[in-house]
N, C-alpha and C. Protein backbone atom coordinates (compact mmCIF):
# COMPACT_ATOMS: atom_id res chain seq x y z
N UNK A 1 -88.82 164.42 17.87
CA UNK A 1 -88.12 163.89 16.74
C UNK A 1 -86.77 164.62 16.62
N UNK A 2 -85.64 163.75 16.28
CA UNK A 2 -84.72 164.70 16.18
C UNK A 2 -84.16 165.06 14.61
N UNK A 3 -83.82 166.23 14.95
CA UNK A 3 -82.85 166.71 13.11
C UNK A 3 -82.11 165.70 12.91
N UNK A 4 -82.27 165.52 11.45
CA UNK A 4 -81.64 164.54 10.66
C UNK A 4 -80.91 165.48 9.05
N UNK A 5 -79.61 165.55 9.17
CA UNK A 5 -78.69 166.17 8.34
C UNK A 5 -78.44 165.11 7.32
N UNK A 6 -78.53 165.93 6.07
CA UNK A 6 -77.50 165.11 4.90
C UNK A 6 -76.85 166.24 4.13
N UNK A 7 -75.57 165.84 3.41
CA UNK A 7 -75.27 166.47 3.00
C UNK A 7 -74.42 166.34 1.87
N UNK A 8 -74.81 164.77 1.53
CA UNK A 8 -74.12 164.12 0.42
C UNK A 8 -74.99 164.74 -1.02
N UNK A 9 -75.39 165.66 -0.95
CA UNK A 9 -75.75 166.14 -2.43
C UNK A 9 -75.20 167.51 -2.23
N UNK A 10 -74.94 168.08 -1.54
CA UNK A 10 -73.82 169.47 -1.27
C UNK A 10 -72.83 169.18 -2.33
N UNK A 11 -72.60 170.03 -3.25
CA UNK A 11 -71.50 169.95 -4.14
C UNK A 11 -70.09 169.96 -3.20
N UNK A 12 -68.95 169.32 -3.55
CA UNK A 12 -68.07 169.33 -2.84
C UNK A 12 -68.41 169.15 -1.23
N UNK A 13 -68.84 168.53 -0.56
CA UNK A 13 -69.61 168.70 0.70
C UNK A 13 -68.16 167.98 1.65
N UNK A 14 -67.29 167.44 0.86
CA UNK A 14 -66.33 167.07 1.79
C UNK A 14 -65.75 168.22 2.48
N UNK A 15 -65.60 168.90 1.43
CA UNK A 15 -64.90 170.42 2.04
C UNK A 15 -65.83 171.63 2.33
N UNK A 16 -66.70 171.47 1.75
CA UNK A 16 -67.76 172.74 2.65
C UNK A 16 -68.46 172.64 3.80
N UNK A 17 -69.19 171.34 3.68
CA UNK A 17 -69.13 170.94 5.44
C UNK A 17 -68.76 170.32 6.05
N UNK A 18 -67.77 170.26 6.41
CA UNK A 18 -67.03 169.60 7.11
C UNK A 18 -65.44 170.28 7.19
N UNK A 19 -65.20 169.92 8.74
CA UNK A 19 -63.51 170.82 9.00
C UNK A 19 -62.91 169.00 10.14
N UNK A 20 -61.85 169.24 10.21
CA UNK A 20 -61.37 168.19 11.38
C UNK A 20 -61.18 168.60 12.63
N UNK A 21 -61.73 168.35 13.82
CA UNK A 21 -61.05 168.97 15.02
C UNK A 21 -59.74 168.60 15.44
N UNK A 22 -58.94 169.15 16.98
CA UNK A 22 -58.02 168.23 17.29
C UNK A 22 -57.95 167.07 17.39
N UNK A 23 -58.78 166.24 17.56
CA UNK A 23 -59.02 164.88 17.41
C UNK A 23 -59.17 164.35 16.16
N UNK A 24 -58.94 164.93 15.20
CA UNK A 24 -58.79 164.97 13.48
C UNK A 24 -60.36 163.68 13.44
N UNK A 25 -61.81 164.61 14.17
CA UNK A 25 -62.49 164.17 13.59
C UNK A 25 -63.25 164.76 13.11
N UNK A 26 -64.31 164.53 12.35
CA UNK A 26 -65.18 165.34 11.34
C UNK A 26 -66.00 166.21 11.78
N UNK A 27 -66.65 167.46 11.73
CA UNK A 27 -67.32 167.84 12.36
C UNK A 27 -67.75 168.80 11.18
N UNK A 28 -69.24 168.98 11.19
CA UNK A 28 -69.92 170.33 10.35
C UNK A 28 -69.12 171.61 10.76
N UNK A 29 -68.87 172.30 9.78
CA UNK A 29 -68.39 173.62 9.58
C UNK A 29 -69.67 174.60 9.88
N UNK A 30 -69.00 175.53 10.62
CA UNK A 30 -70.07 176.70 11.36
C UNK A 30 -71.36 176.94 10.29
N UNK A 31 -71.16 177.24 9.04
CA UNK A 31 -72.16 177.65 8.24
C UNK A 31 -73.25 176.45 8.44
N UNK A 32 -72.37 175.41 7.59
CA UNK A 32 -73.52 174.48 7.72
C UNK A 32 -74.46 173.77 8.64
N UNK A 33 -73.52 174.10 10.10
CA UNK A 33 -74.27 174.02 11.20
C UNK A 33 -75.28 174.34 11.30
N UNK A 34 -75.09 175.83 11.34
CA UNK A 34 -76.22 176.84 11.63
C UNK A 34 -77.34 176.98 10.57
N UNK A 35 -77.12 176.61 9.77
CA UNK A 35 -77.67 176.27 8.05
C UNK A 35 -78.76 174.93 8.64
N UNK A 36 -78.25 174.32 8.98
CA UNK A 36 -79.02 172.68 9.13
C UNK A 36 -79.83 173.10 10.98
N UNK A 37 -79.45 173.55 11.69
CA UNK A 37 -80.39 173.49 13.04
C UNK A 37 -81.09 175.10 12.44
N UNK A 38 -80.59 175.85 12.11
CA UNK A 38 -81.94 176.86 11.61
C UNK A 38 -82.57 176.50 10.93
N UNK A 39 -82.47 175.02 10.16
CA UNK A 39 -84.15 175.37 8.99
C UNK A 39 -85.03 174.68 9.75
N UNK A 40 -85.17 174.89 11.06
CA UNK A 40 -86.57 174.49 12.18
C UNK A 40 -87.21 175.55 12.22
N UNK A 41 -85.80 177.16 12.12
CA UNK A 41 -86.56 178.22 12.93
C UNK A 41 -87.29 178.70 11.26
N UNK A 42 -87.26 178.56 10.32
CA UNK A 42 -87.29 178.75 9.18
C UNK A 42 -88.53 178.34 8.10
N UNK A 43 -88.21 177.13 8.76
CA UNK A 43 -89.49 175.93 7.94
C UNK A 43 -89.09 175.76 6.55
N UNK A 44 -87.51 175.55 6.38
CA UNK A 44 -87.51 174.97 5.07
C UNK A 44 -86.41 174.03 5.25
N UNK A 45 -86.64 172.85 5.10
CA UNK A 45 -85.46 171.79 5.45
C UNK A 45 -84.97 171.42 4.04
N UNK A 46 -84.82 171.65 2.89
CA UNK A 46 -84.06 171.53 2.00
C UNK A 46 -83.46 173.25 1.26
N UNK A 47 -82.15 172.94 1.11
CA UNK A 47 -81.67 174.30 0.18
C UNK A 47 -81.15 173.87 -1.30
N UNK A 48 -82.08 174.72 -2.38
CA UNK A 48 -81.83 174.28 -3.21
C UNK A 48 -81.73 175.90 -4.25
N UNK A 49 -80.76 175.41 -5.51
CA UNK A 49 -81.19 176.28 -6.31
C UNK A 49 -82.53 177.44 -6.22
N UNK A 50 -83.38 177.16 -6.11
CA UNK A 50 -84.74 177.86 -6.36
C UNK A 50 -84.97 178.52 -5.15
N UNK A 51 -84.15 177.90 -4.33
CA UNK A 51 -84.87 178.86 -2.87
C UNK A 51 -83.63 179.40 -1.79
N UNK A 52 -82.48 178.67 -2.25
CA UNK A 52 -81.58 179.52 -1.42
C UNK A 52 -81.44 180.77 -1.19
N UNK A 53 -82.50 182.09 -1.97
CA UNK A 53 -82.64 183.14 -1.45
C UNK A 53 -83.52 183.57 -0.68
N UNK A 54 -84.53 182.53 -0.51
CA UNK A 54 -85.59 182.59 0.41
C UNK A 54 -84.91 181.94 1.92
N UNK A 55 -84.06 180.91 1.98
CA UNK A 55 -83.77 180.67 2.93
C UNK A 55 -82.83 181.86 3.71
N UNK A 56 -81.80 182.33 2.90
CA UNK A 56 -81.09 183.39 3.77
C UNK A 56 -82.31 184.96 3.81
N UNK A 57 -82.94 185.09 3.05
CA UNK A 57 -83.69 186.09 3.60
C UNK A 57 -84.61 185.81 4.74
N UNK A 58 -85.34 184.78 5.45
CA UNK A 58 -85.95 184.21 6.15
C UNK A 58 -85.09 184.01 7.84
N UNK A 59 -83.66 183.73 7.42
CA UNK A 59 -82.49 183.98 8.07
C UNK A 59 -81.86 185.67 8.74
N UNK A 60 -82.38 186.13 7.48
CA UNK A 60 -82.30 187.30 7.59
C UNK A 60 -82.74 188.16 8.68
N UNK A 61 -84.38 188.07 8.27
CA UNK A 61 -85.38 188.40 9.11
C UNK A 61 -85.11 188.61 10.21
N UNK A 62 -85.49 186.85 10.40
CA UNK A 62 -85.33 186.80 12.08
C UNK A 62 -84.32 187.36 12.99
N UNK A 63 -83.15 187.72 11.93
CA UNK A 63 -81.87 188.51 12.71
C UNK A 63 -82.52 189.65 12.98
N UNK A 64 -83.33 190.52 11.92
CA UNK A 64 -83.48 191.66 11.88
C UNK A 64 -84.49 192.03 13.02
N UNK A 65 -85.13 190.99 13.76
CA UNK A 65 -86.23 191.21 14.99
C UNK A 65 -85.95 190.73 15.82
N UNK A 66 -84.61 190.02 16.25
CA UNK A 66 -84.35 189.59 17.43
C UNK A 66 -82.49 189.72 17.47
N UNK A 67 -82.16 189.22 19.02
CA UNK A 67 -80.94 189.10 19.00
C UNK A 67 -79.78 188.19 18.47
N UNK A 68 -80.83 187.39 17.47
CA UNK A 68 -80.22 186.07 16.40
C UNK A 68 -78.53 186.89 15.93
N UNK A 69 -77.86 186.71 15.98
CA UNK A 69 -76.87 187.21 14.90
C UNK A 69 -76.51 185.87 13.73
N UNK A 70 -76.60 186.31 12.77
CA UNK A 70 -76.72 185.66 11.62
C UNK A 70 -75.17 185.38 11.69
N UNK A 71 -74.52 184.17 11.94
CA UNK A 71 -73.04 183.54 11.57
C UNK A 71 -72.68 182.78 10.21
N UNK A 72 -73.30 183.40 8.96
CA UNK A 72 -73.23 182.90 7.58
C UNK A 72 -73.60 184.19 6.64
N UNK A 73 -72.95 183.84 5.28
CA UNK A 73 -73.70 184.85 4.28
C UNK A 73 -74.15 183.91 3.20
N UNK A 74 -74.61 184.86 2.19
CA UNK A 74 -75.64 184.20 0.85
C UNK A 74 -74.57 183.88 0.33
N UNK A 75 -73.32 183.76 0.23
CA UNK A 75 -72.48 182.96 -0.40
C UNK A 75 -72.78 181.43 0.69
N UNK A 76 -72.43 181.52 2.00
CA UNK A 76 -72.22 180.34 2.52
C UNK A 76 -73.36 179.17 2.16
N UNK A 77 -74.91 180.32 2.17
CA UNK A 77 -76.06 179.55 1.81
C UNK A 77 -76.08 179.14 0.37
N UNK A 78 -75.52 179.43 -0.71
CA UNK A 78 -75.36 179.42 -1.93
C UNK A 78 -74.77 177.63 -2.22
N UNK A 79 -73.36 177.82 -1.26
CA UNK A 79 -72.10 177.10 -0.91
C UNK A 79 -72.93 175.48 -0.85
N UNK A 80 -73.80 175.64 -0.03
CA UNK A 80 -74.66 174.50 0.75
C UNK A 80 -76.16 173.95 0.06
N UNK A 81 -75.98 174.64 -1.12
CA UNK A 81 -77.09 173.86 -1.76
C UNK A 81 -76.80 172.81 -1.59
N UNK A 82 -78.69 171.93 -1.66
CA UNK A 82 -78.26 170.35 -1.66
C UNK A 82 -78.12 169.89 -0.23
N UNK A 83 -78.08 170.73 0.50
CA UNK A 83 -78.05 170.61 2.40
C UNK A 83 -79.35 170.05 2.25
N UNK A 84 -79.79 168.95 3.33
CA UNK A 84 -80.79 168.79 3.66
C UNK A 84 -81.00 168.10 5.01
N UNK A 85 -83.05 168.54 5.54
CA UNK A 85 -82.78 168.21 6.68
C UNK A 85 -84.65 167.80 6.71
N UNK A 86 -84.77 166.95 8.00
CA UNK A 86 -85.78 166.25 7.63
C UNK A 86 -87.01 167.66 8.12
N UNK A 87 -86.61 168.79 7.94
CA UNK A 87 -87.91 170.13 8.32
C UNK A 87 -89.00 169.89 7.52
N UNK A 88 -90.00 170.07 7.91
CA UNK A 88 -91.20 170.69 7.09
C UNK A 88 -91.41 171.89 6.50
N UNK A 89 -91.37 172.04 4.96
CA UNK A 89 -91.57 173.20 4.64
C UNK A 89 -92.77 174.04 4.86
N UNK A 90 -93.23 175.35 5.17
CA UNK A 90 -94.03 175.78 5.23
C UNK A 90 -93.71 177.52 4.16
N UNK A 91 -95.10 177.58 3.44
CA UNK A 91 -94.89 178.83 2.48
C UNK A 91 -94.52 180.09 3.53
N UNK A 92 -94.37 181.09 2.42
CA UNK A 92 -93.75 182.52 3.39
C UNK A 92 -94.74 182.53 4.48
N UNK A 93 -95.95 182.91 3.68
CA UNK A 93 -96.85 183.22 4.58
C UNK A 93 -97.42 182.65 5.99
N UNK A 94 -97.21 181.36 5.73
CA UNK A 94 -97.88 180.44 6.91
C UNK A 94 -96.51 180.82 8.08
N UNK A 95 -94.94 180.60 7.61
CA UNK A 95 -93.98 180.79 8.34
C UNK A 95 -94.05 182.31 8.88
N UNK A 96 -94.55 183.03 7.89
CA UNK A 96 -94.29 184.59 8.83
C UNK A 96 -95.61 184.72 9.80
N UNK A 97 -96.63 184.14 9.73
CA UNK A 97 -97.93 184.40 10.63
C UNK A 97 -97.16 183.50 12.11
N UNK A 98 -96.67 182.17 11.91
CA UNK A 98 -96.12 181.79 12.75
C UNK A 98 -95.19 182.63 13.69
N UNK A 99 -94.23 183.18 13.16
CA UNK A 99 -93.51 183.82 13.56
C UNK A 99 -93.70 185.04 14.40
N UNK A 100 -94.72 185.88 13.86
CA UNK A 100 -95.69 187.45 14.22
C UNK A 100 -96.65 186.81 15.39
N UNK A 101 -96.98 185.89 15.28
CA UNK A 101 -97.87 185.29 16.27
C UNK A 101 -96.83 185.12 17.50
N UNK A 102 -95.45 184.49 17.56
CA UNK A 102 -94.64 183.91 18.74
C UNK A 102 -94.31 185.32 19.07
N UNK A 103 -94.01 186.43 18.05
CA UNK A 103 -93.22 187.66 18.60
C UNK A 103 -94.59 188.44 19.38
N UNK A 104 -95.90 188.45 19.08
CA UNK A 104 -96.61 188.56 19.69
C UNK A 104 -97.21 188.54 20.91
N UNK A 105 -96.74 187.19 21.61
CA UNK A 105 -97.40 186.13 22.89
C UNK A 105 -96.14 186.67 23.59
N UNK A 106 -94.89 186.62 23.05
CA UNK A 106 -93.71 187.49 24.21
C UNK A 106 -93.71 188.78 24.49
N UNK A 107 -94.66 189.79 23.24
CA UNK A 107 -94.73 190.98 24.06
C UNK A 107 -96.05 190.80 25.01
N UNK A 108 -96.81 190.33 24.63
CA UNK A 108 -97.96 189.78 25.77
C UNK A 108 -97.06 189.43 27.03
N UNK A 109 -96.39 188.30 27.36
CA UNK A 109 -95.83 188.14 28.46
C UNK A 109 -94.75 189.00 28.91
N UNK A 110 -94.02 190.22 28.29
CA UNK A 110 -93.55 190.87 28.85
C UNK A 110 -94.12 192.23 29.63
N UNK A 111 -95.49 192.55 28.53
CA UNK A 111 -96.37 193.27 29.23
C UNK A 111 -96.51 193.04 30.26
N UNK A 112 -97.40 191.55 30.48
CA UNK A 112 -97.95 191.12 31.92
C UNK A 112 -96.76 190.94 33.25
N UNK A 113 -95.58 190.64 32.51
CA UNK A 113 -94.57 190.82 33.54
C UNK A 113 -93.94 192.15 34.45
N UNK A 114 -94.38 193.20 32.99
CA UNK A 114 -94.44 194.40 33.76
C UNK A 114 -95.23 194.76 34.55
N UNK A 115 -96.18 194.53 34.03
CA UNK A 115 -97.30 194.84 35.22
C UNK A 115 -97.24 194.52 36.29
N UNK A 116 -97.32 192.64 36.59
CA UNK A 116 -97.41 192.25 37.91
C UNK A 116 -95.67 192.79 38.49
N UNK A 117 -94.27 193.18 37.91
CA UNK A 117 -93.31 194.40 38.43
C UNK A 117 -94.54 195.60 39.62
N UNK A 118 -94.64 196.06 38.43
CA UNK A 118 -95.50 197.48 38.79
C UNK A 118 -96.03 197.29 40.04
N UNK A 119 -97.41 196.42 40.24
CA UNK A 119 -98.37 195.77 41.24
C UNK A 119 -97.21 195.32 42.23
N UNK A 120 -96.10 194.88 42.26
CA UNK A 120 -95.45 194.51 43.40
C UNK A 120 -94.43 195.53 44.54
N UNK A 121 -94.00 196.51 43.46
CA UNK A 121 -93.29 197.28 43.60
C UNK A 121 -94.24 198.57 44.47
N UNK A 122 -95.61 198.57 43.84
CA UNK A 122 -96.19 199.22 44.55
C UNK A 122 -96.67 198.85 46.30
N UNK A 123 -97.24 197.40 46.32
CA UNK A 123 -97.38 197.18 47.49
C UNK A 123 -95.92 197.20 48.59
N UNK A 124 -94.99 196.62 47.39
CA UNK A 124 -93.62 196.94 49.22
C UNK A 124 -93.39 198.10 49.04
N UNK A 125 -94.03 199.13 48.48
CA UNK A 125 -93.12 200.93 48.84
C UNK A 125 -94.03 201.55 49.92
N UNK A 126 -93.93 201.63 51.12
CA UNK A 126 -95.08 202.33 52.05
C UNK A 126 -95.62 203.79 51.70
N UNK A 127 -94.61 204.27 50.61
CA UNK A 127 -95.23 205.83 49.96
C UNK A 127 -95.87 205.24 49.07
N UNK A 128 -96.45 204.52 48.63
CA UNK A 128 -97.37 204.47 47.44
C UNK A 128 -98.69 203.84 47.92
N UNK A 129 -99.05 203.94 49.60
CA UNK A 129 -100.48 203.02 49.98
C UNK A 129 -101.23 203.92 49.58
N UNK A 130 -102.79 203.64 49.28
CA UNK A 130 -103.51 204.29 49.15
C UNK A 130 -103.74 205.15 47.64
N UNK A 131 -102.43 205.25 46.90
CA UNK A 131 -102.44 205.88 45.61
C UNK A 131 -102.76 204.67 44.62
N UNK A 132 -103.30 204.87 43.45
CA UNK A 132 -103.20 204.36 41.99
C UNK A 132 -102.32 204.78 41.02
């Protein structure tokens, strides 16, 4: 399914999302970009009054555990109430188990990647036959 943006309830939304390129055509402004394809990683496809601090803290987060760099602030998210996108919301909790679970299964596969490293590195070194 693909993202589906609106942004005709954005106060002023002519000018907050939206800039002109050289081709003086319309295009979402960086915030709201990243505002509208992050609320997948997020699980909240509407920003509203009541939760625009849950959305940039959730934003937050994920900066804070990976190499995400966050390209907006709680003003920009503030800016964009009224953004909406066809996401499924999911509560903190269900979204952070989601989340702890994916950061989970990659240190699992980086483990196992080390390992089978290890196991390979050992068989092509001819000083390491015979050792554990």
């Amino acid at each position: 399914m693909s993202l589906t943006i609106d942004t005709r309830q954005v106060k002023n939304h002519e000018t907050v999302c939206y800039t002109t390129d050289t081709d003086n055509k319309l295009q979402y402004k960086s915030a709201t970009q990243n505002l509208a394809w992050g609320s997948m990683a997020i699980d909240i496809g509407d920003i509203t009054k009541k939760n625009y601090r849950e959305v940039y803290f959730r934003h937050k987060f994920l900066s804070s555990i990976s190499n995400y760099k966050l390209a907006f602030t709680l003003e920009d998210v503030k800016n964009n109430i009224g953004l909406s996108t066809n996401v499924a919301y999911n509560h903190r909790g269900v979204w952070k188990n989601r989340i702890i679970k994916d950061r989970m299964q990659r240190l699992e596969y980086q483990i196992e990647n080390e390992e089978i490293s290890m196991f390979n590195m050992k068989r092509g070194n001819p000083f390491n036959e015979g050792t554990d």
